[in-house]
C-alpha atoms as a PDB file:
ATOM      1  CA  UNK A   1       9.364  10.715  -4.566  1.00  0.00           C
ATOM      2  CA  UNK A   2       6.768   8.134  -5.824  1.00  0.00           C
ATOM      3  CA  UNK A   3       4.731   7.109  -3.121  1.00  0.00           C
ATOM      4  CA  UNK A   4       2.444   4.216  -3.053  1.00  0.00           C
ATOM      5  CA  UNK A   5      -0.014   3.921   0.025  1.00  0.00           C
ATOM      6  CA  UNK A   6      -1.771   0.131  -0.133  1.00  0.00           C
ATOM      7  CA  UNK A   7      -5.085   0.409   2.596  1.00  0.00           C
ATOM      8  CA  UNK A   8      -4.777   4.054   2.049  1.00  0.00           C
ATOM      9  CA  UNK A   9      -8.502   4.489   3.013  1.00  0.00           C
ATOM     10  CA  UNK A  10      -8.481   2.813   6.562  1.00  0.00           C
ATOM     11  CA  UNK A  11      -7.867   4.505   9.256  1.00  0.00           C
ATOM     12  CA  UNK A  12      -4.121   3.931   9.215  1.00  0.00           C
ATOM     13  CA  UNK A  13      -3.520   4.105   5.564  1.00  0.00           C
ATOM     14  CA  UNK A  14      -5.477   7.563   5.492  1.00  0.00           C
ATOM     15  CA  UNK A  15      -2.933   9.457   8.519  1.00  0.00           C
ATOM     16  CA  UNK A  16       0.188   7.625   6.583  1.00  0.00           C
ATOM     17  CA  UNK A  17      -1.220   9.263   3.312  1.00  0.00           C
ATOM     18  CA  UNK A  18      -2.193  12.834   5.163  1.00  0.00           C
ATOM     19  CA  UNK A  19       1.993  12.945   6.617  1.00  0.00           C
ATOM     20  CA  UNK A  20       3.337  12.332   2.642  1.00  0.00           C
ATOM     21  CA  UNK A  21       0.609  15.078   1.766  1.00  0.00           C
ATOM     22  CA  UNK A  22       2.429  17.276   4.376  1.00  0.00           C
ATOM     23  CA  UNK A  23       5.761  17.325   3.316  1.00  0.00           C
ATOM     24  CA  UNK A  24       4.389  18.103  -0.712  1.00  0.00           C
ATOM     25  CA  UNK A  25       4.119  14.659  -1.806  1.00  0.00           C
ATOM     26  CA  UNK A  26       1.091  13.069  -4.310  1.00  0.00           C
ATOM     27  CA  UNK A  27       0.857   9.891  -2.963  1.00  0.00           C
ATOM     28  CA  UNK A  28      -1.353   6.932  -4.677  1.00  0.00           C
ATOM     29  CA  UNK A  29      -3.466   5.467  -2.886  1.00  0.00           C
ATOM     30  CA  UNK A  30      -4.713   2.377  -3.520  1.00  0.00           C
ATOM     31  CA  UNK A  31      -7.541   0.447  -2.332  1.00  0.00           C
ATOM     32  CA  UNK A  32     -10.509  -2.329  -2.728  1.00  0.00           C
ATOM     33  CA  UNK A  33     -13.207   0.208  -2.722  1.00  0.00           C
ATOM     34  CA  UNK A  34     -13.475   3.688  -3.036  1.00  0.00           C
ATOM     35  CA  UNK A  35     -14.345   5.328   0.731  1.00  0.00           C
ATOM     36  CA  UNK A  36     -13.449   8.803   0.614  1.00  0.00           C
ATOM     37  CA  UNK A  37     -15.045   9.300   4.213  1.00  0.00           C
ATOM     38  CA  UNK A  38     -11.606   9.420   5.731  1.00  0.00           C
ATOM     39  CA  UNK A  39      -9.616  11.054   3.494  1.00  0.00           C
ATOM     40  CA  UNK A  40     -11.945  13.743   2.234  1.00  0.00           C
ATOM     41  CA  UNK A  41      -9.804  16.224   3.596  1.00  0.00           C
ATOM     42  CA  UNK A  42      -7.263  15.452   0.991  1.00  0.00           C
ATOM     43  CA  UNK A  43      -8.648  13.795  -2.033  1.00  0.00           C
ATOM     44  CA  UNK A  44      -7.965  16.482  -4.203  1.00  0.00           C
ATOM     45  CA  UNK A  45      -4.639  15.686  -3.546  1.00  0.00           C
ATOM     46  CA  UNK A  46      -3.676  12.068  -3.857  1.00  0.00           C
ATOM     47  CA  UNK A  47      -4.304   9.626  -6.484  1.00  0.00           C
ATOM     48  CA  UNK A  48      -6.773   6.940  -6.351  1.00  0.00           C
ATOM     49  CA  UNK A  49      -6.342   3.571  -7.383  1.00  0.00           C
ATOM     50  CA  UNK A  50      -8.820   0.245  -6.733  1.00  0.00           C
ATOM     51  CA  UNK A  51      -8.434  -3.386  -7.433  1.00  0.00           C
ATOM     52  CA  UNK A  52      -7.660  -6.434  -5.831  1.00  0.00           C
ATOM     53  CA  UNK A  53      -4.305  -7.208  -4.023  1.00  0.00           C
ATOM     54  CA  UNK A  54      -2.730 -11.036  -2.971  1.00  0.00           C
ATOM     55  CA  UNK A  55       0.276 -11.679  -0.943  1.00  0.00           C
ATOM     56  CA  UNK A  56       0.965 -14.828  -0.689  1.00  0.00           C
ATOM     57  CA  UNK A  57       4.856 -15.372  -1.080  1.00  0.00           C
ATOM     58  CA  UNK A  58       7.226 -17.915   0.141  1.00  0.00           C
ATOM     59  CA  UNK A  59      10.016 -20.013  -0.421  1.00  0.00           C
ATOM     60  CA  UNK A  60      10.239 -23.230  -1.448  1.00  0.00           C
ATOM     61  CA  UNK A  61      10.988 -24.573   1.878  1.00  0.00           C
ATOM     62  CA  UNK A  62       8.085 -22.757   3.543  1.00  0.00           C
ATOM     63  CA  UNK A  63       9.907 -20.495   5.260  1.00  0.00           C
ATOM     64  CA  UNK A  64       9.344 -16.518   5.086  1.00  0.00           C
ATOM     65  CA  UNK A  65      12.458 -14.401   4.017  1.00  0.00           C
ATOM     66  CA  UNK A  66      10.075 -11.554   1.684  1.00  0.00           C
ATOM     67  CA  UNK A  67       7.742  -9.143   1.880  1.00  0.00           C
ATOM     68  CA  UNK A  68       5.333  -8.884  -1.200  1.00  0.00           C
ATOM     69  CA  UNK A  69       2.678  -7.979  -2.781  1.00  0.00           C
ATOM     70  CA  UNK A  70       0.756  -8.705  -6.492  1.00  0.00           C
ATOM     71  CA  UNK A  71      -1.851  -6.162  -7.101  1.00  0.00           C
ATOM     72  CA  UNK A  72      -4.138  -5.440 -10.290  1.00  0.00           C
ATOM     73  CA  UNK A  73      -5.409  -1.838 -10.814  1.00  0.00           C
ATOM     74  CA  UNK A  74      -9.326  -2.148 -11.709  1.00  0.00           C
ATOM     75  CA  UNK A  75      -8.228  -1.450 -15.657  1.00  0.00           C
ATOM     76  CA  UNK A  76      -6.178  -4.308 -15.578  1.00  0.00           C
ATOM     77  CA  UNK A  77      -2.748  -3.525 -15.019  1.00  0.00           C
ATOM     78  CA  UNK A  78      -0.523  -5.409 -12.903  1.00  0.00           C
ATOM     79  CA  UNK A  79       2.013  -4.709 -10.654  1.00  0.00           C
ATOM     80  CA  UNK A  80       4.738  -6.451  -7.696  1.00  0.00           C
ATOM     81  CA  UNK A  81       6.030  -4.771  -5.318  1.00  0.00           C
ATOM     82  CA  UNK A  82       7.868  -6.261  -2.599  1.00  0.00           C
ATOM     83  CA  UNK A  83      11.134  -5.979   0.024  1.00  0.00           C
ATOM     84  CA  UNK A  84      13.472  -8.252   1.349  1.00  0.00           C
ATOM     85  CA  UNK A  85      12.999  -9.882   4.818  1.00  0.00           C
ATOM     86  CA  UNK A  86       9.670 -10.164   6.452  1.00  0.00           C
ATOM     87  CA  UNK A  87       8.647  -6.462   7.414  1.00  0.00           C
ATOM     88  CA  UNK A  88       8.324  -7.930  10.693  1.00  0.00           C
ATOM     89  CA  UNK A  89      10.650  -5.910  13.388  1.00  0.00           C
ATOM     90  CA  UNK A  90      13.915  -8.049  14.147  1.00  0.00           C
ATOM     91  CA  UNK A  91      13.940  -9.764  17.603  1.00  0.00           C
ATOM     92  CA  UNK A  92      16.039  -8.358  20.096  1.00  0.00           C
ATOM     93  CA  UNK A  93      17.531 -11.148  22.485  1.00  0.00           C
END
């Protein structure tokens, strides 16, 4: 499975990236800057991505029915990724 870990190098991102690592995954990891401080326990074995990421999606009407995301790799290349619905938890009554 392709894995791709946006905020990899935070403190979330890096435990997130540490469980795919786990259970024999590569996962990418992609960032704004390059701080191997808390992943240095597994850097040899994840991939490492930087550039710049935007999210700002929404429907004509204003309201909010995606999640996504436009990022560009530092050489250039551009990619979306994205999901339907907010990635906000529902709202149980």
């Amino acid at each position: 499975m392709k894995v791709l870990i946006t905020g990899g190098m935070g403190v979330i991102g890096a435990e997130a990236s540490r469980k795919f690592v786990k259970e024999g995954h590569r996962p990418v990891i992609f960032a704004r800057h390059r701080d191997e401080s808390l992943i240095g326990d597994i850097v040899d074995k994840v991939d490492i991505e930087t550039g710049q990421k935007s999210r700002v999606f929404e429907s004509k009407d204003g309201g909010f029915r995606a999640n996504g995301s436009s990022i560009t790799f530092s050489d250039g290349r551009k990619m979306f990724v994205g999901s339907p619905g907010t990635g906000a938890p529902e709202e149980k009554p």
